[in-house]
ModelCIF file with pLDDT and N, C-alpha, C, O atoms, coordinates in Angstrom:
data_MODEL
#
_entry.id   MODEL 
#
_entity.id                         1 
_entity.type                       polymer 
_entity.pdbx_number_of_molecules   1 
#
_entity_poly.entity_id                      1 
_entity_poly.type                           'polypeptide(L)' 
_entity_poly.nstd_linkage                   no 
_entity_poly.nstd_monomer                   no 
_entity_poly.pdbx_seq_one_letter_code       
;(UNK)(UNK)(UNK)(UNK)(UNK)(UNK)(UNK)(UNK)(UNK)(UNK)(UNK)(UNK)(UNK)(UNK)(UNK)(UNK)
(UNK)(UNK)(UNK)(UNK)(UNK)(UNK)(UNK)(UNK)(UNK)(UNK)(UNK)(UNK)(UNK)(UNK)(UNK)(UNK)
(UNK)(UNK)(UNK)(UNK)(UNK)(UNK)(UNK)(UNK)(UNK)(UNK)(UNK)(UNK)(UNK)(UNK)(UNK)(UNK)
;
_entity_poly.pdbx_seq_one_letter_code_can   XXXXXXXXXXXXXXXXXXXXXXXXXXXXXXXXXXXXXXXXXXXXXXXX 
_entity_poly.pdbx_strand_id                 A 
#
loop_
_entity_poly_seq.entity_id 
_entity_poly_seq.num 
_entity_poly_seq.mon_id 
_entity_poly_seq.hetero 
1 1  UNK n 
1 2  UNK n 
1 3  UNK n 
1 4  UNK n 
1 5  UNK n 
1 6  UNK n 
1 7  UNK n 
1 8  UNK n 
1 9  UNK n 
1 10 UNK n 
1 11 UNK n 
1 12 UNK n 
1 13 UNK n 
1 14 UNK n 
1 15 UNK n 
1 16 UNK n 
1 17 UNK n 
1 18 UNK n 
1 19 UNK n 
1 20 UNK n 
1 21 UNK n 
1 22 UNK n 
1 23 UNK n 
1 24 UNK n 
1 25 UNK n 
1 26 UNK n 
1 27 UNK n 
1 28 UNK n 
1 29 UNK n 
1 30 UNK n 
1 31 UNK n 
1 32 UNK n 
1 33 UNK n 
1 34 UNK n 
1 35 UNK n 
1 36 UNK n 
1 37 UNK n 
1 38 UNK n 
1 39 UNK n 
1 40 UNK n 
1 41 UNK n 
1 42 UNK n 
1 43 UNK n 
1 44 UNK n 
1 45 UNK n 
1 46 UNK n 
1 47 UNK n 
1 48 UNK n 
#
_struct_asym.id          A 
_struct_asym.entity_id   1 
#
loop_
_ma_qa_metric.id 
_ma_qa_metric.mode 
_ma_qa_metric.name 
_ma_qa_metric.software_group_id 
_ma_qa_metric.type 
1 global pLDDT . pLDDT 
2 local  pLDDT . pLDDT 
#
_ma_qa_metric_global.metric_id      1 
_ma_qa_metric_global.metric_value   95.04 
_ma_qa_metric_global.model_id       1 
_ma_qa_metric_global.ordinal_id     1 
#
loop_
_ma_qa_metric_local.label_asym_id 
_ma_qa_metric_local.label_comp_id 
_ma_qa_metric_local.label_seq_id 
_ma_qa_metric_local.metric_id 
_ma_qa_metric_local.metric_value 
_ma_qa_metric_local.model_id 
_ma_qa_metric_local.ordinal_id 
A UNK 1  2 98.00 1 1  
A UNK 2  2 98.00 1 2  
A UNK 3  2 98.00 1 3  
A UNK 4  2 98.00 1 4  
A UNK 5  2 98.00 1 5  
A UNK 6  2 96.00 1 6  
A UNK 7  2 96.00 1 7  
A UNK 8  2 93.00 1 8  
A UNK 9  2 93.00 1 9  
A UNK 10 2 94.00 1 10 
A UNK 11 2 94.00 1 11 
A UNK 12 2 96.00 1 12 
A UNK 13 2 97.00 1 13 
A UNK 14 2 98.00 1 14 
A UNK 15 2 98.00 1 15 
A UNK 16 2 98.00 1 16 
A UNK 17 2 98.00 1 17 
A UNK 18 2 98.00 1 18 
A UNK 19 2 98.00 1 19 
A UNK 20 2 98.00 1 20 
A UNK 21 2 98.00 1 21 
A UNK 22 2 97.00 1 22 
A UNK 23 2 97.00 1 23 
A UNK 24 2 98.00 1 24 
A UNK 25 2 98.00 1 25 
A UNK 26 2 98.00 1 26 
A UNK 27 2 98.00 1 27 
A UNK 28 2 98.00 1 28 
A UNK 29 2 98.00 1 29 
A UNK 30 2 98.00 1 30 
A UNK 31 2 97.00 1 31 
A UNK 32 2 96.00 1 32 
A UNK 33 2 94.00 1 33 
A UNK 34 2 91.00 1 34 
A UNK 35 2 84.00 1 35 
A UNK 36 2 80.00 1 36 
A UNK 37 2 85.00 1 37 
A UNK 38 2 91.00 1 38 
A UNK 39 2 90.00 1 39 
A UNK 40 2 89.00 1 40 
A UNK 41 2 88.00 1 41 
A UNK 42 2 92.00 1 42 
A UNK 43 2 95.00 1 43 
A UNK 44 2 95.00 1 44 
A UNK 45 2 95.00 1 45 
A UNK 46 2 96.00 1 46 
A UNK 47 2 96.00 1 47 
A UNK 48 2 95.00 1 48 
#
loop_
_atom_site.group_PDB 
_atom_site.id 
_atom_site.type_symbol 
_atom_site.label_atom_id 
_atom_site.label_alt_id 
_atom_site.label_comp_id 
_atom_site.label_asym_id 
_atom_site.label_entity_id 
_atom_site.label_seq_id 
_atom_site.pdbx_PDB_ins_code 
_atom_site.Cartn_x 
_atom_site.Cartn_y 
_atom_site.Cartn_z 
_atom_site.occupancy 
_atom_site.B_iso_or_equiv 
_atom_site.pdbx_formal_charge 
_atom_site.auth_seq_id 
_atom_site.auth_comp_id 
_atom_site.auth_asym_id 
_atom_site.auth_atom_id 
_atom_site.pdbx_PDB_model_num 
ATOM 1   N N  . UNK A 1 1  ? 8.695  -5.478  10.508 1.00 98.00 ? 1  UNK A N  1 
ATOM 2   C CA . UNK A 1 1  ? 7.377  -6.122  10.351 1.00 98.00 ? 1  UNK A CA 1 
ATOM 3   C C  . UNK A 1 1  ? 6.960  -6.882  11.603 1.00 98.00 ? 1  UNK A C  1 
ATOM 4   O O  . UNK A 1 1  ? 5.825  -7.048  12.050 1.00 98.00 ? 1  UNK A O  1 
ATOM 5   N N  . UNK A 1 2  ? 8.529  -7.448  12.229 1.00 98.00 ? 2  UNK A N  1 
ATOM 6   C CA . UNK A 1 2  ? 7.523  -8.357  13.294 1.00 98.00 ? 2  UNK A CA 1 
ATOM 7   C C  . UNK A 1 2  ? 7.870  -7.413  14.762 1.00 98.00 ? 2  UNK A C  1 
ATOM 8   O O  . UNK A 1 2  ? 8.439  -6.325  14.672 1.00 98.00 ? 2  UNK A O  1 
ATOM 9   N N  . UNK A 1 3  ? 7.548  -7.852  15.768 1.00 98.00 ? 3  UNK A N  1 
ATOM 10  C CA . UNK A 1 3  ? 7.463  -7.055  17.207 1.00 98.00 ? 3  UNK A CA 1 
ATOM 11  C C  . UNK A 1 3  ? 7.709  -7.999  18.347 1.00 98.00 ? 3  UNK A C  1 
ATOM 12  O O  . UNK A 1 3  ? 6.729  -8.132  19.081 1.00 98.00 ? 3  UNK A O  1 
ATOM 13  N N  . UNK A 1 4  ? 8.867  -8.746  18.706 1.00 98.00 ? 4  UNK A N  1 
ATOM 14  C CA . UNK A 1 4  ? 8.680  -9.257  20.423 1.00 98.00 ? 4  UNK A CA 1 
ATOM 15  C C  . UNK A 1 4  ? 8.751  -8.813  21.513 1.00 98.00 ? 4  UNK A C  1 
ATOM 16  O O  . UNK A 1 4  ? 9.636  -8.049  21.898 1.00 98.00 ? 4  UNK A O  1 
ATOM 17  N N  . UNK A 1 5  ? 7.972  -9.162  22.064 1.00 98.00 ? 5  UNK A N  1 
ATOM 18  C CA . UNK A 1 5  ? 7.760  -8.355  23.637 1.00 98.00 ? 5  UNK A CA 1 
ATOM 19  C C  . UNK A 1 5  ? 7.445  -9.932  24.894 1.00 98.00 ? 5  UNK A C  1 
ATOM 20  O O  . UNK A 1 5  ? 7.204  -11.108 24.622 1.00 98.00 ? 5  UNK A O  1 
ATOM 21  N N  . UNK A 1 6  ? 7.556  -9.412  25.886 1.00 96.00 ? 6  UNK A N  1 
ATOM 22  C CA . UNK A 1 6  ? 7.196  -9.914  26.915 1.00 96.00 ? 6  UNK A CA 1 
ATOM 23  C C  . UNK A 1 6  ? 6.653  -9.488  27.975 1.00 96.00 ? 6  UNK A C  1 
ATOM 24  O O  . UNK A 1 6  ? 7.063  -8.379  28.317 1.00 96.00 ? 6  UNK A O  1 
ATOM 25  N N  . UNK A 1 7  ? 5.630  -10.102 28.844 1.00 96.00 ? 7  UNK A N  1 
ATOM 26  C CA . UNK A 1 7  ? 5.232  -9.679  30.079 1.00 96.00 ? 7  UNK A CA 1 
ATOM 27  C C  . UNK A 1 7  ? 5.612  -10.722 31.382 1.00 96.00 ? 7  UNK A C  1 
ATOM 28  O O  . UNK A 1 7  ? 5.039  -11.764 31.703 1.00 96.00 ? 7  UNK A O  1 
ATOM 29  N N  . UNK A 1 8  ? 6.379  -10.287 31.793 1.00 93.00 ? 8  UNK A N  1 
ATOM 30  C CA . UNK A 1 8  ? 7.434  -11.561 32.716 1.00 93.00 ? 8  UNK A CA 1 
ATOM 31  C C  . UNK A 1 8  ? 6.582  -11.340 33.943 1.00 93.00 ? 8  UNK A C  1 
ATOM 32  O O  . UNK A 1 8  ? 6.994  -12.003 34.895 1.00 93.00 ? 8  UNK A O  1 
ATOM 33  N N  . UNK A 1 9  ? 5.428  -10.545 34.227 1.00 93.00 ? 9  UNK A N  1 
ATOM 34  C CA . UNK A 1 9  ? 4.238  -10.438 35.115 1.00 93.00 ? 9  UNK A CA 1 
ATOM 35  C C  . UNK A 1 9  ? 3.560  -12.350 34.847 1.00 93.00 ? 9  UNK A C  1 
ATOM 36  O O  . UNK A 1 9  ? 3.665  -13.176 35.754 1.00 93.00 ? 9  UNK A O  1 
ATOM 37  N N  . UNK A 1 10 ? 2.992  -12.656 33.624 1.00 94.00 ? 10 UNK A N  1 
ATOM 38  C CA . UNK A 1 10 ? 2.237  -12.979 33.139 1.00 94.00 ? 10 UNK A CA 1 
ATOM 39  C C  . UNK A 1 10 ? 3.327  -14.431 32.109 1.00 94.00 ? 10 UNK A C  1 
ATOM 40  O O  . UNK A 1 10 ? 3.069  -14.708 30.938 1.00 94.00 ? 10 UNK A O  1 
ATOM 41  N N  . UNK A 1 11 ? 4.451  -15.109 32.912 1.00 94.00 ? 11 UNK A N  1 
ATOM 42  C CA . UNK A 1 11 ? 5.267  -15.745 32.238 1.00 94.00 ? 11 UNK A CA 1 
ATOM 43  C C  . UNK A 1 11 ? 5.147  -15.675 30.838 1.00 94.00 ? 11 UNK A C  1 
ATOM 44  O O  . UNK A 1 11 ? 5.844  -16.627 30.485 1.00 94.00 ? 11 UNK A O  1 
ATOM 45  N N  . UNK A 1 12 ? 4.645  -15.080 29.678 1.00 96.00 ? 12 UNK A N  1 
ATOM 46  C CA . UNK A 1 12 ? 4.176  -15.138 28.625 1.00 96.00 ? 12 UNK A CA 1 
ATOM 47  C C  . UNK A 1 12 ? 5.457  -14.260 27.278 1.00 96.00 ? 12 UNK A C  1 
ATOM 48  O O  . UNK A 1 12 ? 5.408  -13.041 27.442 1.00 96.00 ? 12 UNK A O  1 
ATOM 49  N N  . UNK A 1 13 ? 5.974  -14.470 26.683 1.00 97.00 ? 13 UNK A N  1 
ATOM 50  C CA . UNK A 1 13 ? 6.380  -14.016 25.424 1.00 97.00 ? 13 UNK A CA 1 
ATOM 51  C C  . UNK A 1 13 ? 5.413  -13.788 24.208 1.00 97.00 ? 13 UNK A C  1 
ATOM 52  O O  . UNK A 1 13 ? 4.600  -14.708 24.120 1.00 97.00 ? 13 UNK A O  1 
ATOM 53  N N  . UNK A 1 14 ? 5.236  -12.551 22.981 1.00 98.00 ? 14 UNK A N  1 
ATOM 54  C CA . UNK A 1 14 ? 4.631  -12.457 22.208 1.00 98.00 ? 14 UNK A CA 1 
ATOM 55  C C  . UNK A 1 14 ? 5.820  -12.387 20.818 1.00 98.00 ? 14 UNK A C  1 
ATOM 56  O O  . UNK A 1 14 ? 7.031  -12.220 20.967 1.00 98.00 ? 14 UNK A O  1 
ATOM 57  N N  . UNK A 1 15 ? 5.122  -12.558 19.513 1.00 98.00 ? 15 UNK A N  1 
ATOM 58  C CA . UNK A 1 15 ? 5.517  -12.082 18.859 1.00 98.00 ? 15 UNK A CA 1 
ATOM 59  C C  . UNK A 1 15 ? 4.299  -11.615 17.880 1.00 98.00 ? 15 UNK A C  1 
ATOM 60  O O  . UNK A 1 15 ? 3.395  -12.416 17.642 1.00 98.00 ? 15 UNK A O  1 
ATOM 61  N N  . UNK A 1 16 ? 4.291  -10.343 17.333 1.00 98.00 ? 16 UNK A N  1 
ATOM 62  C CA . UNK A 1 16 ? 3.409  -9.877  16.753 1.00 98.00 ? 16 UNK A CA 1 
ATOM 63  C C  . UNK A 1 16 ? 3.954  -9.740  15.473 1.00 98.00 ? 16 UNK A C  1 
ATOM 64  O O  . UNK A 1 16 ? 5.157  -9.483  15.422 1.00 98.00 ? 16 UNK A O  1 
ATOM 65  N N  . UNK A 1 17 ? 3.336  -9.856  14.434 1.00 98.00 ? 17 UNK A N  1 
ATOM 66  C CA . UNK A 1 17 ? 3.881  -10.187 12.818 1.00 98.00 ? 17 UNK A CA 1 
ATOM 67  C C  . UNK A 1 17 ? 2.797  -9.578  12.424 1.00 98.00 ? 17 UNK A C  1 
ATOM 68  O O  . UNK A 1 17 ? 1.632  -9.860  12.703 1.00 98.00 ? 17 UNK A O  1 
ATOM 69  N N  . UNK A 1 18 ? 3.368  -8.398  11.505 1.00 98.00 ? 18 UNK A N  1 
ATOM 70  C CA . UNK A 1 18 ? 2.385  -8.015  10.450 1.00 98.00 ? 18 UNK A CA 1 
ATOM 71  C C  . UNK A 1 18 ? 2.722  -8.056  9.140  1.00 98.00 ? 18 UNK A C  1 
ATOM 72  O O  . UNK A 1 18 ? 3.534  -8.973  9.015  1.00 98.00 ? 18 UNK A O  1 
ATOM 73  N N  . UNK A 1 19 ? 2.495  -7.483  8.001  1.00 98.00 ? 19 UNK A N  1 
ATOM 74  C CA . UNK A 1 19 ? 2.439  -7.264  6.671  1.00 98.00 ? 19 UNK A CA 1 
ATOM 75  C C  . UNK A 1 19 ? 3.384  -8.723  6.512  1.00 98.00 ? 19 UNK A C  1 
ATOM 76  O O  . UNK A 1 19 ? 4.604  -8.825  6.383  1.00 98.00 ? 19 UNK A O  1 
ATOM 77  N N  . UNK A 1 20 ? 2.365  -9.757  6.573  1.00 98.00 ? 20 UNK A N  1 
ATOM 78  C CA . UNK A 1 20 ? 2.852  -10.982 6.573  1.00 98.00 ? 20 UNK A CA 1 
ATOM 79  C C  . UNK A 1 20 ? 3.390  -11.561 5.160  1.00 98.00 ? 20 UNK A C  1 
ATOM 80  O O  . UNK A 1 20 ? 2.323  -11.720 4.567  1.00 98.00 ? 20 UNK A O  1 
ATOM 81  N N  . UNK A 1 21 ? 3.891  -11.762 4.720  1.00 98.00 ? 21 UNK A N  1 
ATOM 82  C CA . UNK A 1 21 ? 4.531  -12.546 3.486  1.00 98.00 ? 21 UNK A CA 1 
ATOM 83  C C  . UNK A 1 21 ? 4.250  -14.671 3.157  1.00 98.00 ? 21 UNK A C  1 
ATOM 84  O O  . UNK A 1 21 ? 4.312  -15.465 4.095  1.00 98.00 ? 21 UNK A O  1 
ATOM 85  N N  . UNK A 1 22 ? 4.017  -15.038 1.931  1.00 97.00 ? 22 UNK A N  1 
ATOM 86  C CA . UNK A 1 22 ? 4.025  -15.943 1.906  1.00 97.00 ? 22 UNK A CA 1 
ATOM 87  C C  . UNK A 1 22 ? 5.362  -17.097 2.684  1.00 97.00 ? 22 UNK A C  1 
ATOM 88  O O  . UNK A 1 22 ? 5.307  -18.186 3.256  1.00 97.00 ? 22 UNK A O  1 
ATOM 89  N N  . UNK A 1 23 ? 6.445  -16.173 2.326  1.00 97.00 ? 23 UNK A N  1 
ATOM 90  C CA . UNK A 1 23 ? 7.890  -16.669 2.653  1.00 97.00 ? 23 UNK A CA 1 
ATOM 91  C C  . UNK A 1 23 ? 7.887  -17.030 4.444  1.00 97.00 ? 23 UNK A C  1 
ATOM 92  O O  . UNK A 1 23 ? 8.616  -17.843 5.014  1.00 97.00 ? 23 UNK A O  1 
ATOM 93  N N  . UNK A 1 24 ? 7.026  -16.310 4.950  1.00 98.00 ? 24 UNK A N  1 
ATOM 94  C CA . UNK A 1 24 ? 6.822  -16.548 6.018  1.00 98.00 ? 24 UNK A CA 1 
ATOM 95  C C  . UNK A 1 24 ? 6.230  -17.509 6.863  1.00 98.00 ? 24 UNK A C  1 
ATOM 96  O O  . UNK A 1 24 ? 6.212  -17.582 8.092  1.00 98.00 ? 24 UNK A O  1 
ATOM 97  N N  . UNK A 1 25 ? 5.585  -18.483 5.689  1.00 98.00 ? 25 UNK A N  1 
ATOM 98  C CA . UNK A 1 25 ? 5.037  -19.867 6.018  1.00 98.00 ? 25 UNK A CA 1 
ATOM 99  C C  . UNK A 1 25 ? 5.996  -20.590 6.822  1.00 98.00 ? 25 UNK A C  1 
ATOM 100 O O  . UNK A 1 25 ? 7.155  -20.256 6.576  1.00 98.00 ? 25 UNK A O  1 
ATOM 101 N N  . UNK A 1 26 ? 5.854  -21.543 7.772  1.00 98.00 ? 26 UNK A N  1 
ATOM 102 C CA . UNK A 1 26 ? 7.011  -22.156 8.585  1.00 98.00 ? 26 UNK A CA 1 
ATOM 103 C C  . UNK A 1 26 ? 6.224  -22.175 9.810  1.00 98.00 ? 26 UNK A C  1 
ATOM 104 O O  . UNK A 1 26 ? 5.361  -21.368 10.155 1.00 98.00 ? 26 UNK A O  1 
ATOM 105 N N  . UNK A 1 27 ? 6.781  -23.549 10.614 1.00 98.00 ? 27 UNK A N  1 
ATOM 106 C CA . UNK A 1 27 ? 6.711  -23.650 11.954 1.00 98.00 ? 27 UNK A CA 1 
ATOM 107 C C  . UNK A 1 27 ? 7.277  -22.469 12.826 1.00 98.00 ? 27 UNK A C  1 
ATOM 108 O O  . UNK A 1 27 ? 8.399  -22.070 12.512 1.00 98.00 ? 27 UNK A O  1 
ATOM 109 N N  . UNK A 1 28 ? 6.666  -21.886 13.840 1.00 98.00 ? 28 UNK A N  1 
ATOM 110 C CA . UNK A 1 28 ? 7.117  -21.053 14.585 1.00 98.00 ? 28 UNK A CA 1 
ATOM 111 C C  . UNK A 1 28 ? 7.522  -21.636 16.072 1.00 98.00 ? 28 UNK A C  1 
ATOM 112 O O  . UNK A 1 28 ? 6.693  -22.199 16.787 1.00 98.00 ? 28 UNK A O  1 
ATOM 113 N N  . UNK A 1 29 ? 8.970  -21.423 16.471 1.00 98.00 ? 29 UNK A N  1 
ATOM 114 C CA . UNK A 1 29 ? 9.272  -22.157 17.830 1.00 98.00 ? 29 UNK A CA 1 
ATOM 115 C C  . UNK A 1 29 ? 9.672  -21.069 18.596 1.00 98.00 ? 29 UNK A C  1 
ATOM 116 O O  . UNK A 1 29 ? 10.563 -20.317 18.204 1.00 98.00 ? 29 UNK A O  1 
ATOM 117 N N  . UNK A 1 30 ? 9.030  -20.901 19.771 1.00 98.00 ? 30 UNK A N  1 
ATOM 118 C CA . UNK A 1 30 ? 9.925  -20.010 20.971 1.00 98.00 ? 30 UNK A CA 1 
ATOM 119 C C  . UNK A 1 30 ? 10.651 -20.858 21.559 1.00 98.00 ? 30 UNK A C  1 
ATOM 120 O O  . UNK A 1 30 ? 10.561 -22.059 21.305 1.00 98.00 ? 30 UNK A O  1 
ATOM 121 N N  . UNK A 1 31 ? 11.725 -20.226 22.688 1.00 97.00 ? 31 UNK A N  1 
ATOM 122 C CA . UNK A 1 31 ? 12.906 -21.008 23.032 1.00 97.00 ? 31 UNK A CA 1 
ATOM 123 C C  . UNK A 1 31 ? 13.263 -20.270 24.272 1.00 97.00 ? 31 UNK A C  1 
ATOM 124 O O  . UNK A 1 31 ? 13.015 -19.065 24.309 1.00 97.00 ? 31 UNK A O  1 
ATOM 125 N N  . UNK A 1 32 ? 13.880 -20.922 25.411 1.00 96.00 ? 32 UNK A N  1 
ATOM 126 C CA . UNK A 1 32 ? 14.635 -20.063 26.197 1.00 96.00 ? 32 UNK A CA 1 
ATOM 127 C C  . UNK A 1 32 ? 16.073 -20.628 26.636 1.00 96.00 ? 32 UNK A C  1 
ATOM 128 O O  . UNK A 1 32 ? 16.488 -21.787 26.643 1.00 96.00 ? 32 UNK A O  1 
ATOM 129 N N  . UNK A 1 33 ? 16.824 -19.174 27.077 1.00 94.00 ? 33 UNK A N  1 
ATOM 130 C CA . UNK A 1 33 ? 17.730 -19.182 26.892 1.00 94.00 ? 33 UNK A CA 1 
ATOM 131 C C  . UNK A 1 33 ? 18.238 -18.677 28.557 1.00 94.00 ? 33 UNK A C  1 
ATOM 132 O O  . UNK A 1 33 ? 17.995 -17.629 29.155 1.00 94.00 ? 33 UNK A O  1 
ATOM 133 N N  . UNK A 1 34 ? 18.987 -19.828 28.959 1.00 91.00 ? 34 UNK A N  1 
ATOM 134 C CA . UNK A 1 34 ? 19.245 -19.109 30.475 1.00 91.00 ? 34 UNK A CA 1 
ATOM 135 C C  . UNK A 1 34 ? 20.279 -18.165 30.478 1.00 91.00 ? 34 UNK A C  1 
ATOM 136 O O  . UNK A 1 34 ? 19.960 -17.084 30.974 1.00 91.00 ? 34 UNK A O  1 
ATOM 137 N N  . UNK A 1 35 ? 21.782 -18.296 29.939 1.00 84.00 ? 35 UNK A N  1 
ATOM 138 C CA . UNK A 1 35 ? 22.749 -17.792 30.003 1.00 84.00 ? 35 UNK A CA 1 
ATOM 139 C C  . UNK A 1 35 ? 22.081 -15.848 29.954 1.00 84.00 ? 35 UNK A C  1 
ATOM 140 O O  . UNK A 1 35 ? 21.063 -15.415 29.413 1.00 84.00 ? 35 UNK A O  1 
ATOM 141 N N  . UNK A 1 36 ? 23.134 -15.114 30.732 1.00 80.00 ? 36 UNK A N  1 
ATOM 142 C CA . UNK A 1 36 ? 23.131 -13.759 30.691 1.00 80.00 ? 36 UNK A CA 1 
ATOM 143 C C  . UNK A 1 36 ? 23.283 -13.168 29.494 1.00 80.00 ? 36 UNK A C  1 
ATOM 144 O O  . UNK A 1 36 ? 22.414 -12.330 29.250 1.00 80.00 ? 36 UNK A O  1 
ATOM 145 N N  . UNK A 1 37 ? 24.314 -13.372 28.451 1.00 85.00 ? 37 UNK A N  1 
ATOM 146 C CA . UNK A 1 37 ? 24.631 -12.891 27.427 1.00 85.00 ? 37 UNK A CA 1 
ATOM 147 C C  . UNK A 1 37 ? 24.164 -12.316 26.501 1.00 85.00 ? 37 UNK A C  1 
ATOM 148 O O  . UNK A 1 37 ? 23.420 -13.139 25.968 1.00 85.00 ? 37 UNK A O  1 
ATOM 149 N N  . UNK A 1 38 ? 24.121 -11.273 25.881 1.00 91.00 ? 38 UNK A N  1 
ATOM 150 C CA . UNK A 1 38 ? 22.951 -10.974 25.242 1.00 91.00 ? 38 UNK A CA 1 
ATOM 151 C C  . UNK A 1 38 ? 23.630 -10.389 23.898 1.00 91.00 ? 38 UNK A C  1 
ATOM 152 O O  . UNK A 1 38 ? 23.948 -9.201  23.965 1.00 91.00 ? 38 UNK A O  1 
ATOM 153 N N  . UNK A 1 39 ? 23.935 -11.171 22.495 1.00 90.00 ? 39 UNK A N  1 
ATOM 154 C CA . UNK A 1 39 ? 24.629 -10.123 21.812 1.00 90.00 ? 39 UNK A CA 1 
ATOM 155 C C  . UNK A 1 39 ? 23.790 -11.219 20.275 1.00 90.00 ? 39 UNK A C  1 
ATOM 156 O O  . UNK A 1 39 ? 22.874 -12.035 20.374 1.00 90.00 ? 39 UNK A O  1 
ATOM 157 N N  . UNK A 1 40 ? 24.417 -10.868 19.236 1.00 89.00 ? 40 UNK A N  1 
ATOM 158 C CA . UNK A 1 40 ? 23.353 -10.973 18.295 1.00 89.00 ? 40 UNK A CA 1 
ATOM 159 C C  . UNK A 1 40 ? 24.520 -12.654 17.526 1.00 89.00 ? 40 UNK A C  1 
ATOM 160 O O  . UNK A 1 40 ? 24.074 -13.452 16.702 1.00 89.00 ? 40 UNK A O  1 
ATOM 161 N N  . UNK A 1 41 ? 25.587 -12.698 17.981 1.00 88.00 ? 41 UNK A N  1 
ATOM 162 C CA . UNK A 1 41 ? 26.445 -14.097 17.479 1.00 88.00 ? 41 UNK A CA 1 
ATOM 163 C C  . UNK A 1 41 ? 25.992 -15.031 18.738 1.00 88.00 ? 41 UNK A C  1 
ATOM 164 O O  . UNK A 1 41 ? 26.555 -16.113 18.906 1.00 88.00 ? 41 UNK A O  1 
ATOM 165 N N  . UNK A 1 42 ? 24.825 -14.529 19.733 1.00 92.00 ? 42 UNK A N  1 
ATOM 166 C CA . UNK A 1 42 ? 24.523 -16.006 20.473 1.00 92.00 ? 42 UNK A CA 1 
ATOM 167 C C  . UNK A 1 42 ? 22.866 -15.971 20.612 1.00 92.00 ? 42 UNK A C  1 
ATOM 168 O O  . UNK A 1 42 ? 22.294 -17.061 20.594 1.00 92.00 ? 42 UNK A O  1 
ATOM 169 N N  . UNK A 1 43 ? 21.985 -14.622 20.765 1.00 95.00 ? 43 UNK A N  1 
ATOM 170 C CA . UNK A 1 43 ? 20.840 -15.075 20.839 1.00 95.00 ? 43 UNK A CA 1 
ATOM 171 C C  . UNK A 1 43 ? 20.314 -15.526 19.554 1.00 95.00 ? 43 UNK A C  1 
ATOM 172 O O  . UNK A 1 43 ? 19.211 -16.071 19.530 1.00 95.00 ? 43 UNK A O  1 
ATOM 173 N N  . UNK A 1 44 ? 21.134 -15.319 18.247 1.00 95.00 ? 44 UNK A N  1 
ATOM 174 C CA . UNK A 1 44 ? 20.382 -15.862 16.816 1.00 95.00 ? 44 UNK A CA 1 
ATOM 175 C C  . UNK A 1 44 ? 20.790 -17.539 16.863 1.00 95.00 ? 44 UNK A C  1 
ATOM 176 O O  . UNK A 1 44 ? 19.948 -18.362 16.503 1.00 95.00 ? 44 UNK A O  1 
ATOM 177 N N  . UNK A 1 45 ? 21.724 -17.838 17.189 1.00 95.00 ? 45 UNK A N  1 
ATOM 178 C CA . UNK A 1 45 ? 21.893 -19.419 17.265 1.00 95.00 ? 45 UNK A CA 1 
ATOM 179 C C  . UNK A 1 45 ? 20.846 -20.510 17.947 1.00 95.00 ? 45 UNK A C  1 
ATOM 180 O O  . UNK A 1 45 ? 20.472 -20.288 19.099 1.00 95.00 ? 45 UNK A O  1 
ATOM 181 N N  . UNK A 1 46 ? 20.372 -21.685 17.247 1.00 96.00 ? 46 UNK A N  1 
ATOM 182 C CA . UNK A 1 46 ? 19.316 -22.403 18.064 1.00 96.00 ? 46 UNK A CA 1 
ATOM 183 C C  . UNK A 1 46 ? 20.551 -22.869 19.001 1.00 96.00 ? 46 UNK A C  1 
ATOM 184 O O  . UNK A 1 46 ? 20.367 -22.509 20.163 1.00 96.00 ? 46 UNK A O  1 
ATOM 185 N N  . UNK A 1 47 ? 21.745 -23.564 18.807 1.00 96.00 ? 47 UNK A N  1 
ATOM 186 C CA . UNK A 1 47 ? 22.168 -24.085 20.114 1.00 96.00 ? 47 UNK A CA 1 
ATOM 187 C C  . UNK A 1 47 ? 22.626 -23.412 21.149 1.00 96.00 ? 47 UNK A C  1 
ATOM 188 O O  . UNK A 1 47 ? 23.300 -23.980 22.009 1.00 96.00 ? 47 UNK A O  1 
ATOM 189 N N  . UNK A 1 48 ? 22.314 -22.058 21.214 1.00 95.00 ? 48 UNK A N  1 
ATOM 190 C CA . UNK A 1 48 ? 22.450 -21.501 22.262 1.00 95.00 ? 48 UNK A CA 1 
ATOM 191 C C  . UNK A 1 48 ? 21.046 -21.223 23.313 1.00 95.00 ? 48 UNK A C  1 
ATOM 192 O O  . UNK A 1 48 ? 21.188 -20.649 24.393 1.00 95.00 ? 48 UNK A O  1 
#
């Protein structure tokens, strides 16, 4: 349902959300992350 992308031209991150759900109500935060690592036990963590 949802889609992130980036244009690192244009410093900018998207996230595109469709067939939206009520459950989906909530603050939305982007975040960055310097470290190289890229695996799914560190980019899902906020303290990483």
């Amino acid at each position: 349902r949802f889609t992130i992308s980036r244009d690192n031209a244009k410093n900018t991150v998207y996230l595109q959300m469709n067939s939206l759900r009520p459950e989906d109500t909530a603050v939305y935060y982007c975040a960055a992350r310097s470290r190289l690592t890229f695996s799914s036990a560190t980019y899902s963590r906020p303290q990483e």
